[in-house]
N, C-alpha and C. Protein backbone atom coordinates (compact mmCIF):
# COMPACT_ATOMS: atom_id res chain seq x y z
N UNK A 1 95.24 93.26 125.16
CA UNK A 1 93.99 93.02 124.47
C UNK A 1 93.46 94.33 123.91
N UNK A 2 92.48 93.85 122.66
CA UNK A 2 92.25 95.61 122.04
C UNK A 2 90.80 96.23 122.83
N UNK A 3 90.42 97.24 122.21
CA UNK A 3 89.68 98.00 123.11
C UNK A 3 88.44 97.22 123.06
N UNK A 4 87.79 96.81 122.22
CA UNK A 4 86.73 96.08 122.11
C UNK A 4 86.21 94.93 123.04
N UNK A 5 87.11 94.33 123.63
CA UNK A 5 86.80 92.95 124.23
C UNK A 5 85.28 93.45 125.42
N UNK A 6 84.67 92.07 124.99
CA UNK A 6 83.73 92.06 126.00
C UNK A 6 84.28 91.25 127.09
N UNK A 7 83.66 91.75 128.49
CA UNK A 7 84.54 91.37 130.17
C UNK A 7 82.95 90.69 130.37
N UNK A 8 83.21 89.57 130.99
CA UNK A 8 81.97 88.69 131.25
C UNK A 8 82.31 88.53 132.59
N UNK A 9 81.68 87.99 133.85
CA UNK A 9 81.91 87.70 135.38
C UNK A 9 81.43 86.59 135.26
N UNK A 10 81.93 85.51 136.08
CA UNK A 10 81.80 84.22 136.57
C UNK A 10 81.87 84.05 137.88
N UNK A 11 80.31 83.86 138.57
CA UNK A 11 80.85 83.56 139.97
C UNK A 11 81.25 81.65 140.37
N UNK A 12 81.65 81.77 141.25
CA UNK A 12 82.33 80.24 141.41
C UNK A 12 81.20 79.83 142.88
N UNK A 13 80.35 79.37 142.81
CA UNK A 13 79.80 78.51 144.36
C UNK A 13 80.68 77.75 144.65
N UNK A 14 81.63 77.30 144.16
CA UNK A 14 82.65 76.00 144.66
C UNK A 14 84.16 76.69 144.96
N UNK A 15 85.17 76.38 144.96
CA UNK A 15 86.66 76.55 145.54
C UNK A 15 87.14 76.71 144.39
N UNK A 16 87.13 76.12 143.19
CA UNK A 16 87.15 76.31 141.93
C UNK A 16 86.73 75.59 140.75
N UNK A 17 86.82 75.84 139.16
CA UNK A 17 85.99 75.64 138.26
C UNK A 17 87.95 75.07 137.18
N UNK A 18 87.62 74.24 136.60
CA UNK A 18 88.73 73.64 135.59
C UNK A 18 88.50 74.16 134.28
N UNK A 19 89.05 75.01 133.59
CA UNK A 19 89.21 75.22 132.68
C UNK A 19 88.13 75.08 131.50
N UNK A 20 88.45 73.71 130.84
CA UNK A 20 87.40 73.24 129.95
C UNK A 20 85.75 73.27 130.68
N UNK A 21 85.52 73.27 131.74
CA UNK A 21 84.22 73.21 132.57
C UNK A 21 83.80 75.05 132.55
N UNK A 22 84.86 76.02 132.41
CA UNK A 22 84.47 77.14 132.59
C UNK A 22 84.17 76.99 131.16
N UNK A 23 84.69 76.81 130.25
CA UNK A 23 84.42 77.11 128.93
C UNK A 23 82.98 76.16 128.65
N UNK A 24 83.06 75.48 128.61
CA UNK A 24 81.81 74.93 128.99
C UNK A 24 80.35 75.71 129.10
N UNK A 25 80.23 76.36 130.28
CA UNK A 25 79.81 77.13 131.46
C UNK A 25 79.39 78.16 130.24
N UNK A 26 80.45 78.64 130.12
CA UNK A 26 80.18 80.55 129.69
C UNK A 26 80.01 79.76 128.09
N UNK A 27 79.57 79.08 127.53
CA UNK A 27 78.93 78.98 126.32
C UNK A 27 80.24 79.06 125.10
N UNK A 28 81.45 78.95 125.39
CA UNK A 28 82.67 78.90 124.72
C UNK A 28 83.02 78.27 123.78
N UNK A 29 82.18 76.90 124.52
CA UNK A 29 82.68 75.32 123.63
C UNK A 29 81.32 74.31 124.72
N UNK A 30 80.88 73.55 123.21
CA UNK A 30 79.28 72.90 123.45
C UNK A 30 80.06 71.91 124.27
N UNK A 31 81.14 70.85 123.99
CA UNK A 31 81.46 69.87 124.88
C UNK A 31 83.12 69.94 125.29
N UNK A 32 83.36 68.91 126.13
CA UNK A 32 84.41 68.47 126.93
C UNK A 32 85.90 68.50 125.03
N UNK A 33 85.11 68.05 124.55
CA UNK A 33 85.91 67.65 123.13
C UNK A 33 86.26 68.88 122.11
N UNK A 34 85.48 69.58 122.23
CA UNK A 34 85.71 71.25 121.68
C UNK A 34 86.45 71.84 122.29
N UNK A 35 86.53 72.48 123.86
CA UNK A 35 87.02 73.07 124.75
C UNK A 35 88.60 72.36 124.65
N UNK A 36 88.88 71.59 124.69
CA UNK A 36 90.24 70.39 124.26
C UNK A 36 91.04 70.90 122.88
N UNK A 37 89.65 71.43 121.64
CA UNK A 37 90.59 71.59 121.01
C UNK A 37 91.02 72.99 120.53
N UNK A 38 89.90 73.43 120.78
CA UNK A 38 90.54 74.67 121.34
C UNK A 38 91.85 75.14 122.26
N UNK A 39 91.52 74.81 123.11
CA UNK A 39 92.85 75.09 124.49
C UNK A 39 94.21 74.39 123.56
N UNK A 40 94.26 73.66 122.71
CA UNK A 40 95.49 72.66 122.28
C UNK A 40 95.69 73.88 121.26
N UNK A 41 94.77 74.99 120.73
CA UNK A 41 95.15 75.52 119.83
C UNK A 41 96.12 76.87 120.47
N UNK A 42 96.22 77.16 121.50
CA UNK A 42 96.77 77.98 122.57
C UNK A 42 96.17 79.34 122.33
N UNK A 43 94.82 79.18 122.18
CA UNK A 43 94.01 80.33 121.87
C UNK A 43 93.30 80.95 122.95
N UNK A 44 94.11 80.04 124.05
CA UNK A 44 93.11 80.79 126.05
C UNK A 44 94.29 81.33 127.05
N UNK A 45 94.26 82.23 127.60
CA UNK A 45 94.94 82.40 128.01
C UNK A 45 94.95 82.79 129.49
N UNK A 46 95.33 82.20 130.46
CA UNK A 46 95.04 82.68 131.87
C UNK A 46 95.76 83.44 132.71
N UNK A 47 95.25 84.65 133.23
CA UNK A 47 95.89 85.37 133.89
C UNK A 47 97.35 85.90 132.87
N UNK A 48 97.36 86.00 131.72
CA UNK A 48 97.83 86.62 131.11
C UNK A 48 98.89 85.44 130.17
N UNK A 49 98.88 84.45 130.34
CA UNK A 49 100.16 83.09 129.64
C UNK A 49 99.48 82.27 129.20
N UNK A 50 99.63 82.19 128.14
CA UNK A 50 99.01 80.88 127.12
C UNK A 50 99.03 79.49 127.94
N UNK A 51 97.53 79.05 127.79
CA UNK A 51 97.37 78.02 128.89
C UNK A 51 96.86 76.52 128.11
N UNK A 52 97.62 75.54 128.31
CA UNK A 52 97.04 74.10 127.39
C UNK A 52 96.55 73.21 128.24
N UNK A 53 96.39 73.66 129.43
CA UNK A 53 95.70 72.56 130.41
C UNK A 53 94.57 72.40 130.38
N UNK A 54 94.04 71.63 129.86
CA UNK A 54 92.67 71.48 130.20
C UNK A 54 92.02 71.72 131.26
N UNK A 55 92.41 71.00 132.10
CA UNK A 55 92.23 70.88 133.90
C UNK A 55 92.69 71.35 134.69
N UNK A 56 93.32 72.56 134.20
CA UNK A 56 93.34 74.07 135.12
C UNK A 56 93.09 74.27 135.73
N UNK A 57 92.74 74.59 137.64
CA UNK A 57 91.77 74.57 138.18
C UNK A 57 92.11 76.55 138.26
N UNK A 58 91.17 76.82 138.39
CA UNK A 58 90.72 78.25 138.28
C UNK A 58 89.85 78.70 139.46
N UNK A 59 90.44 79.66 140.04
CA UNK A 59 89.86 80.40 141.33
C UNK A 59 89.50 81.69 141.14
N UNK A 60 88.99 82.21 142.32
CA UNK A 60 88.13 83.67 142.18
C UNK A 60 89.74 84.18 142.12
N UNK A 61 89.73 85.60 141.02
CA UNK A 61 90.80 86.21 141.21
C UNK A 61 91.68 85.93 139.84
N UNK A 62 90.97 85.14 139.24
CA UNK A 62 91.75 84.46 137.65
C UNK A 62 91.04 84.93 136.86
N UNK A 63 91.93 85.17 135.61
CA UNK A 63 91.04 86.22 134.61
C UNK A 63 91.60 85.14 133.29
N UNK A 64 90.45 84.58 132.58
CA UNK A 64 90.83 84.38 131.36
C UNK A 64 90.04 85.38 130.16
N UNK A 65 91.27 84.90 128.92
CA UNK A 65 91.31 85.78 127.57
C UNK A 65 91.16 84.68 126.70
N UNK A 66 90.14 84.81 126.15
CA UNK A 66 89.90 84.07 124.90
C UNK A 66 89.89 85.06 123.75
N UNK A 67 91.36 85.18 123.02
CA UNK A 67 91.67 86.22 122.06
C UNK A 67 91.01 86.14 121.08
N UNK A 68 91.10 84.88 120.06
CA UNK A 68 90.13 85.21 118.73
C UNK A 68 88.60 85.81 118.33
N UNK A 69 87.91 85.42 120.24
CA UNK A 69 86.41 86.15 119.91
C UNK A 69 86.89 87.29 120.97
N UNK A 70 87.93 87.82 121.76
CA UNK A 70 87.50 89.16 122.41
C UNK A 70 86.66 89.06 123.38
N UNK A 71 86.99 87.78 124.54
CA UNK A 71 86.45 87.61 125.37
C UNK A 71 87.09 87.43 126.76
N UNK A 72 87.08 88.01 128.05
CA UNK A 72 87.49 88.11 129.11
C UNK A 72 86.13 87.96 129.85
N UNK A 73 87.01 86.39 130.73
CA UNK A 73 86.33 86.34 131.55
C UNK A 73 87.03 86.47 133.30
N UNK A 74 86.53 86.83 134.07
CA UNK A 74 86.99 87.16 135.19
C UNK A 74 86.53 86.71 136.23
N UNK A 75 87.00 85.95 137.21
CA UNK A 75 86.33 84.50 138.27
C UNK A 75 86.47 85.38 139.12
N UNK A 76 85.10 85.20 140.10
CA UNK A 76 84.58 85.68 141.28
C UNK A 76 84.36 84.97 142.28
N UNK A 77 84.34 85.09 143.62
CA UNK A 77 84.01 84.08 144.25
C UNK A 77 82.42 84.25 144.70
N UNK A 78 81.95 84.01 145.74
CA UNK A 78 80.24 84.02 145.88
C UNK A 78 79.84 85.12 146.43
């Protein structure tokens, strides 16, 4: 990733957060139907590998890259 990216933190109150629900969350994508088409565009990437799952489940310790806006986000636990 280039030097610019902004690193955002996400803490998790729960065991974990699914994908489209993080995007969701951090203001990524307004609904369930955006976040979908996005991710289908293989424009997210988790922990470093292009990811098309929607329903990902994502734990503290997982870092996603959303390349086209230069965004890293990084899951925390509580």
């Amino acid at each position: 990733m280039a030097d610019n990216i902004k690193e955002e933190t996400v803490s998790l109150n729960t065991e974990f957060i699914r994908l489209d629900s993080l995007m969701k969350y951090a203001g990524i994508a307004e609904t369930g139907g955006s976040a979908k088409l996005i991710i289908g565009e293989e424009r997210i990437k988790v922990n470093g590998e292009i990811c098309t799952q929607r329903g990902k489940k994502l734990y503290a310790g997982d870092i996603v890259d959303i390349d086209e806006i230069g965004l890293r986000l990084k899951i925390t636990g509580k």
